[in-house]
C-alpha atoms as a PDB file:
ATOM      1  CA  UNK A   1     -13.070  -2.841 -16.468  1.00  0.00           C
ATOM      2  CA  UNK A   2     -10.818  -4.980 -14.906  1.00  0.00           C
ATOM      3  CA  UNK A   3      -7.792  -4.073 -12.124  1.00  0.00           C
ATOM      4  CA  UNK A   4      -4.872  -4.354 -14.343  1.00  0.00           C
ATOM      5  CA  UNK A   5      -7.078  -1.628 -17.018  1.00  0.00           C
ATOM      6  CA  UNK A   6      -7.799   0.244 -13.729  1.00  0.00           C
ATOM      7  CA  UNK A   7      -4.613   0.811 -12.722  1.00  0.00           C
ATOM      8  CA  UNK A   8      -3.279   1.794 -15.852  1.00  0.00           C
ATOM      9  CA  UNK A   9      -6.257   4.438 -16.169  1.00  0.00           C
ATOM     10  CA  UNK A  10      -5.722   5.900 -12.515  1.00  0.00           C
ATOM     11  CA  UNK A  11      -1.646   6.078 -13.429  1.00  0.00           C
ATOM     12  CA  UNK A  12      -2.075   7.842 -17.115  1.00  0.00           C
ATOM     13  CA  UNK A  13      -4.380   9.998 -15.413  1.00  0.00           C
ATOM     14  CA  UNK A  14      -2.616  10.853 -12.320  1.00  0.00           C
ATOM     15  CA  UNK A  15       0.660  11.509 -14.695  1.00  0.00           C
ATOM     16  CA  UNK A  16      -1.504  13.435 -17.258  1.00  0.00           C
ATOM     17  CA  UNK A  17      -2.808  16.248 -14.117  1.00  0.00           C
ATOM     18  CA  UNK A  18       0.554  16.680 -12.297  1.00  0.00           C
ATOM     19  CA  UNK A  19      -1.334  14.682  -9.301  1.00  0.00           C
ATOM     20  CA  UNK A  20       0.595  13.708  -6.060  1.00  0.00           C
ATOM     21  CA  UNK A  21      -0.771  10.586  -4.433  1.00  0.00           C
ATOM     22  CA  UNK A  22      -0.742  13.310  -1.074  1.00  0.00           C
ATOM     23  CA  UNK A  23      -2.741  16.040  -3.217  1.00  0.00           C
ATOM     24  CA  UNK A  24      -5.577  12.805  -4.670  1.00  0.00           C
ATOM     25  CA  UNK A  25      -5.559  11.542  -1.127  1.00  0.00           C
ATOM     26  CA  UNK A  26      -6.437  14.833   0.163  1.00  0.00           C
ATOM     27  CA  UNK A  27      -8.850  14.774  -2.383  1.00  0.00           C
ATOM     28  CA  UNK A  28     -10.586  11.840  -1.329  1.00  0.00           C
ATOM     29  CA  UNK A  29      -9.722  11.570   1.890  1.00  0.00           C
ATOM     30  CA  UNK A  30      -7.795   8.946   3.308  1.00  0.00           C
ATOM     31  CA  UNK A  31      -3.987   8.507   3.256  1.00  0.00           C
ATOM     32  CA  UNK A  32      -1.942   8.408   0.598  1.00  0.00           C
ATOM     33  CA  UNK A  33      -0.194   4.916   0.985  1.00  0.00           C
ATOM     34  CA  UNK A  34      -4.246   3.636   1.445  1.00  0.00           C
ATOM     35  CA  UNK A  35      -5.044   5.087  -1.586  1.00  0.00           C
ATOM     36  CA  UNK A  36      -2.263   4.163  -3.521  1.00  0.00           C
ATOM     37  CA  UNK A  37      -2.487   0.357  -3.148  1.00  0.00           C
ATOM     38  CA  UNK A  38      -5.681   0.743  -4.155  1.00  0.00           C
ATOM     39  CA  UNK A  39      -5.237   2.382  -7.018  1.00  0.00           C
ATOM     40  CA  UNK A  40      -2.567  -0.245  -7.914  1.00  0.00           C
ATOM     41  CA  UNK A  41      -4.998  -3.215  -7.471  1.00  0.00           C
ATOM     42  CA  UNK A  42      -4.379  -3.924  -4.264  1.00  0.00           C
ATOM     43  CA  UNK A  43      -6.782  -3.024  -1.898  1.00  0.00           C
ATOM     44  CA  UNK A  44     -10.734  -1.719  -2.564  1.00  0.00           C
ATOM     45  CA  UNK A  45     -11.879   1.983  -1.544  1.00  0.00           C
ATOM     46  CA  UNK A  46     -15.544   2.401  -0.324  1.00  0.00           C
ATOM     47  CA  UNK A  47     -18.212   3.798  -3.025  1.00  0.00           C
ATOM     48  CA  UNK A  48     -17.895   7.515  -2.117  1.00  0.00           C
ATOM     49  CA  UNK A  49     -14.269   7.505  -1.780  1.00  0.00           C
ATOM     50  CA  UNK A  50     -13.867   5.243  -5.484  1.00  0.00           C
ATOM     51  CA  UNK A  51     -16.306   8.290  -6.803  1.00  0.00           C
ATOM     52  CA  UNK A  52     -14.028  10.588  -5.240  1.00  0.00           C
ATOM     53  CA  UNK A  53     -10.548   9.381  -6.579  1.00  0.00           C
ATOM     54  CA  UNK A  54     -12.748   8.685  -9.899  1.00  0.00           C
ATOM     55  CA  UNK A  55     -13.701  12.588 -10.141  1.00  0.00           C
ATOM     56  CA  UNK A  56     -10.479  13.951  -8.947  1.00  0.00           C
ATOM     57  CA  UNK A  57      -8.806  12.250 -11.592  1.00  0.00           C
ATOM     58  CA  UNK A  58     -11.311  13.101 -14.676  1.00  0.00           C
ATOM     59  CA  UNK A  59     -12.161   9.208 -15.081  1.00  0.00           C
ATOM     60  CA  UNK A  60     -15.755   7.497 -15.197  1.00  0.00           C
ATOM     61  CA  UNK A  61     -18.422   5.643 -13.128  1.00  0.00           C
ATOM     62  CA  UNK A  62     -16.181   2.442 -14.657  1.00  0.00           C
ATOM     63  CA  UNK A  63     -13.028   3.200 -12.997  1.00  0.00           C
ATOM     64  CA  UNK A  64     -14.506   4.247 -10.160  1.00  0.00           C
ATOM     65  CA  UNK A  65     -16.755   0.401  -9.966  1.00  0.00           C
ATOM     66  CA  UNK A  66     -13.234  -1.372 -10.328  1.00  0.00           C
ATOM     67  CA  UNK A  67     -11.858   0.203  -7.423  1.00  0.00           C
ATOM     68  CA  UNK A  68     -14.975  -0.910  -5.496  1.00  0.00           C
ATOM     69  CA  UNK A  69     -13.998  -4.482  -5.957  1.00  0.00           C
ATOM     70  CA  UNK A  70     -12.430  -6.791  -3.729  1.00  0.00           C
ATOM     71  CA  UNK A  71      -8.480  -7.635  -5.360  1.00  0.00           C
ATOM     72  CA  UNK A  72      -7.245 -10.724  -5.891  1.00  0.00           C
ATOM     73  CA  UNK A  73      -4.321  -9.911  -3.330  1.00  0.00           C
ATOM     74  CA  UNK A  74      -1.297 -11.908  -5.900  1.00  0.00           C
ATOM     75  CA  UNK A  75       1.907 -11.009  -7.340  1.00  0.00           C
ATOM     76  CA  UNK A  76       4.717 -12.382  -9.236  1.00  0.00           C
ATOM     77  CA  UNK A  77       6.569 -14.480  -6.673  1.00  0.00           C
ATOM     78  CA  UNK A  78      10.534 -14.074  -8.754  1.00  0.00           C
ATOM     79  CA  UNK A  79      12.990 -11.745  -6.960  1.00  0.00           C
ATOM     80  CA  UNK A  80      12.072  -8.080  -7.511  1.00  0.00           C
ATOM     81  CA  UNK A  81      14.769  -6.599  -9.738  1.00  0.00           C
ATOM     82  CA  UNK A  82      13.585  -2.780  -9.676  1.00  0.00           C
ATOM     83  CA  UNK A  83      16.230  -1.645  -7.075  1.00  0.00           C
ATOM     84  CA  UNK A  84      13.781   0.436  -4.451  1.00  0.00           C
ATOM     85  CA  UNK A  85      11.655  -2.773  -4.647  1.00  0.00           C
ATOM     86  CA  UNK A  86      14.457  -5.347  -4.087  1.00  0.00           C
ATOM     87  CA  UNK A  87      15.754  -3.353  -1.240  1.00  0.00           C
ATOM     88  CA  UNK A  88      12.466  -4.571   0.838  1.00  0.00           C
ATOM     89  CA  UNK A  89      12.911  -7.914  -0.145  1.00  0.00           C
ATOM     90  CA  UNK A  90      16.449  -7.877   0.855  1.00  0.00           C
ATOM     91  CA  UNK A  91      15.296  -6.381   4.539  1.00  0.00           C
ATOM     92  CA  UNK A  92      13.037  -8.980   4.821  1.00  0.00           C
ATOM     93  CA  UNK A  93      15.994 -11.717   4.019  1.00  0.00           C
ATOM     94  CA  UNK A  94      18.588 -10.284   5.672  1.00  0.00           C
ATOM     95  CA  UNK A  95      16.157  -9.136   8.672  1.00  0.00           C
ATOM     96  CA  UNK A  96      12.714 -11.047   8.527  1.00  0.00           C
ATOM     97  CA  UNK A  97      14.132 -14.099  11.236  1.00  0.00           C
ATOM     98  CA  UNK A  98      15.333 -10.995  13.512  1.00  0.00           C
ATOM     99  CA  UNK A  99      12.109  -9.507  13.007  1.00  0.00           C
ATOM    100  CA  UNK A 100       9.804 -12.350  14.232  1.00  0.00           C
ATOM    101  CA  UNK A 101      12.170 -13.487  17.047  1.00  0.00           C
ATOM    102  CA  UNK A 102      11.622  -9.776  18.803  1.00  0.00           C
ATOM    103  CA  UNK A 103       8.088 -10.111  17.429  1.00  0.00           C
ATOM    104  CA  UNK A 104       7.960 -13.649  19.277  1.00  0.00           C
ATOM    105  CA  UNK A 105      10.032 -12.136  22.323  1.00  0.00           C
ATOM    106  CA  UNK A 106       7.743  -9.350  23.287  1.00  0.00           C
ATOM    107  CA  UNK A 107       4.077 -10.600  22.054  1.00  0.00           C
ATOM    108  CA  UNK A 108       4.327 -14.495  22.175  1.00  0.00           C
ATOM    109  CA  UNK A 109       3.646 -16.660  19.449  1.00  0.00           C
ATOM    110  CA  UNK A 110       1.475 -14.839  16.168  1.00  0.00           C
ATOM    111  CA  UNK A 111       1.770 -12.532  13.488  1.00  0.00           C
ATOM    112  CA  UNK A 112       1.582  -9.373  12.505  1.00  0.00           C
ATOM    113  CA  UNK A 113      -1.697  -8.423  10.747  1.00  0.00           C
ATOM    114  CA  UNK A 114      -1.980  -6.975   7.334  1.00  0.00           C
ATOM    115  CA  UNK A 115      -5.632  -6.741   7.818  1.00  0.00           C
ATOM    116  CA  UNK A 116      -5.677  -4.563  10.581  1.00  0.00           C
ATOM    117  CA  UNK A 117      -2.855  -2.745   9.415  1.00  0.00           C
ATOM    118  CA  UNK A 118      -1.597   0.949   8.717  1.00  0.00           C
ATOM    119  CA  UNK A 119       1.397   2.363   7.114  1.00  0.00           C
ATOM    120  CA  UNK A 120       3.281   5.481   6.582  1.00  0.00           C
ATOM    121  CA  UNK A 121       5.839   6.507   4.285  1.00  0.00           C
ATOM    122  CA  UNK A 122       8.033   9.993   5.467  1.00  0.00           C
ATOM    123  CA  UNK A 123      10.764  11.653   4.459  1.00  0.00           C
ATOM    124  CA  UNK A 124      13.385  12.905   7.511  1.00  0.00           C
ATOM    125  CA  UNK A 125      15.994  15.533   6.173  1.00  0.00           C
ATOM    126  CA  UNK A 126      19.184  14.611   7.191  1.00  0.00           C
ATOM    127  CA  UNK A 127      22.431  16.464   6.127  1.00  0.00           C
ATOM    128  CA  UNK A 128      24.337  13.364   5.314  1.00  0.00           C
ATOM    129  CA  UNK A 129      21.531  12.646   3.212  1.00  0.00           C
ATOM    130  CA  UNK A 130      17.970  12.585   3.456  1.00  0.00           C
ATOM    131  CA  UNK A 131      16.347   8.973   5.321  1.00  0.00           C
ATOM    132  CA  UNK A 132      13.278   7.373   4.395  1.00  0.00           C
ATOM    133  CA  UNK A 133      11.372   6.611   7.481  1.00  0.00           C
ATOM    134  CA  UNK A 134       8.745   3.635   7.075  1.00  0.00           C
ATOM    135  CA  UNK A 135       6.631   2.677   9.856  1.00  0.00           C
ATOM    136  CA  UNK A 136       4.419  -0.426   9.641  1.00  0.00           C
ATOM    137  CA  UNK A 137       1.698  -0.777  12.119  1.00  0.00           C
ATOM    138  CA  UNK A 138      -0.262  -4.077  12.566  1.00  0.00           C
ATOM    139  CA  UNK A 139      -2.401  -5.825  15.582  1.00  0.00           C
ATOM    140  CA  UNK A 140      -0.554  -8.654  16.705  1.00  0.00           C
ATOM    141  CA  UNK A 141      -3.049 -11.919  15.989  1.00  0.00           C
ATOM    142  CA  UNK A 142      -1.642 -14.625  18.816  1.00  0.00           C
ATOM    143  CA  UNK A 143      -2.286 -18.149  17.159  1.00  0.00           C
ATOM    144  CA  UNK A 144      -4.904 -20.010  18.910  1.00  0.00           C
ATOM    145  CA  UNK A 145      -3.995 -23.866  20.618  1.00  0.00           C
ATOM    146  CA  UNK A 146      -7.194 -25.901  20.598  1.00  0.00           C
END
């Protein structure tokens, strides 16, 4: 089974039981953003927690093998055009240079992993409308001089 035949699985699936990503992550036990790249292709999930998502879903030893394996971490490289999507690429352009001089300012020169790397999606109620709050958490990975 490949990723893209994967994901489509997990997603009919997931749709077909009423299943939050928070209710199948509780199921499995990690968090939800985790699990949901990985469902999506992503990322890879251990053998007991692939089994787990596998089961909790209703889908076989096959779906739960392709989550096992490592991704092939590529996408298409246009401009996003789903409008949640494209907003994230638009922080990044109107914001990315302000993000890694402050990144540069307070840790020196590096990156931000994606490796070692969490992330959390939240929802703050606000009375002028509810805010999405996303934190990204990565290690800071100075470049080395040699």
């Amino acid at each position: 089974m490949t990723k893209t035949d994967m994901k489509t699985a997990i997603l009919e699936a997931k749709k077909a039981k009423g299943m939050t990503w928070e209710a199948l992550a509780g199921a499995v036990g990690i968090s939800p953003e985790f699990l949901c790249s990985a469902c999506l292709g992503m990322n890879s999930l251990s053998q007991d927690k692939a089994k787990s998502c596998a089961e909790a879903l209703g889908l076989g030893p096959d779906v739960a093998s392709a989550l096992t394996e490592f991704p092939k971490k590529t996408w298409d490289q246009t401009i996003p055009t789903d409008p949640l999507i494209y907003r994230f690429y638009e922080i990044v352009g109107v914001y990315g240079e302000t993000l890694k001089e402050v990144i540069h300012e307070q840790f020196g020169d590096g990156i931000m992993s994606a490796i070692d790397f969490s992330m959390d999606v939240s929802k703050q109620e606000d009375p002028k409308g509810d805010r999405v709050v996303v934190t990204l958490n990565g290690k800071f990975l100075p470049y080395k001089s040699w």
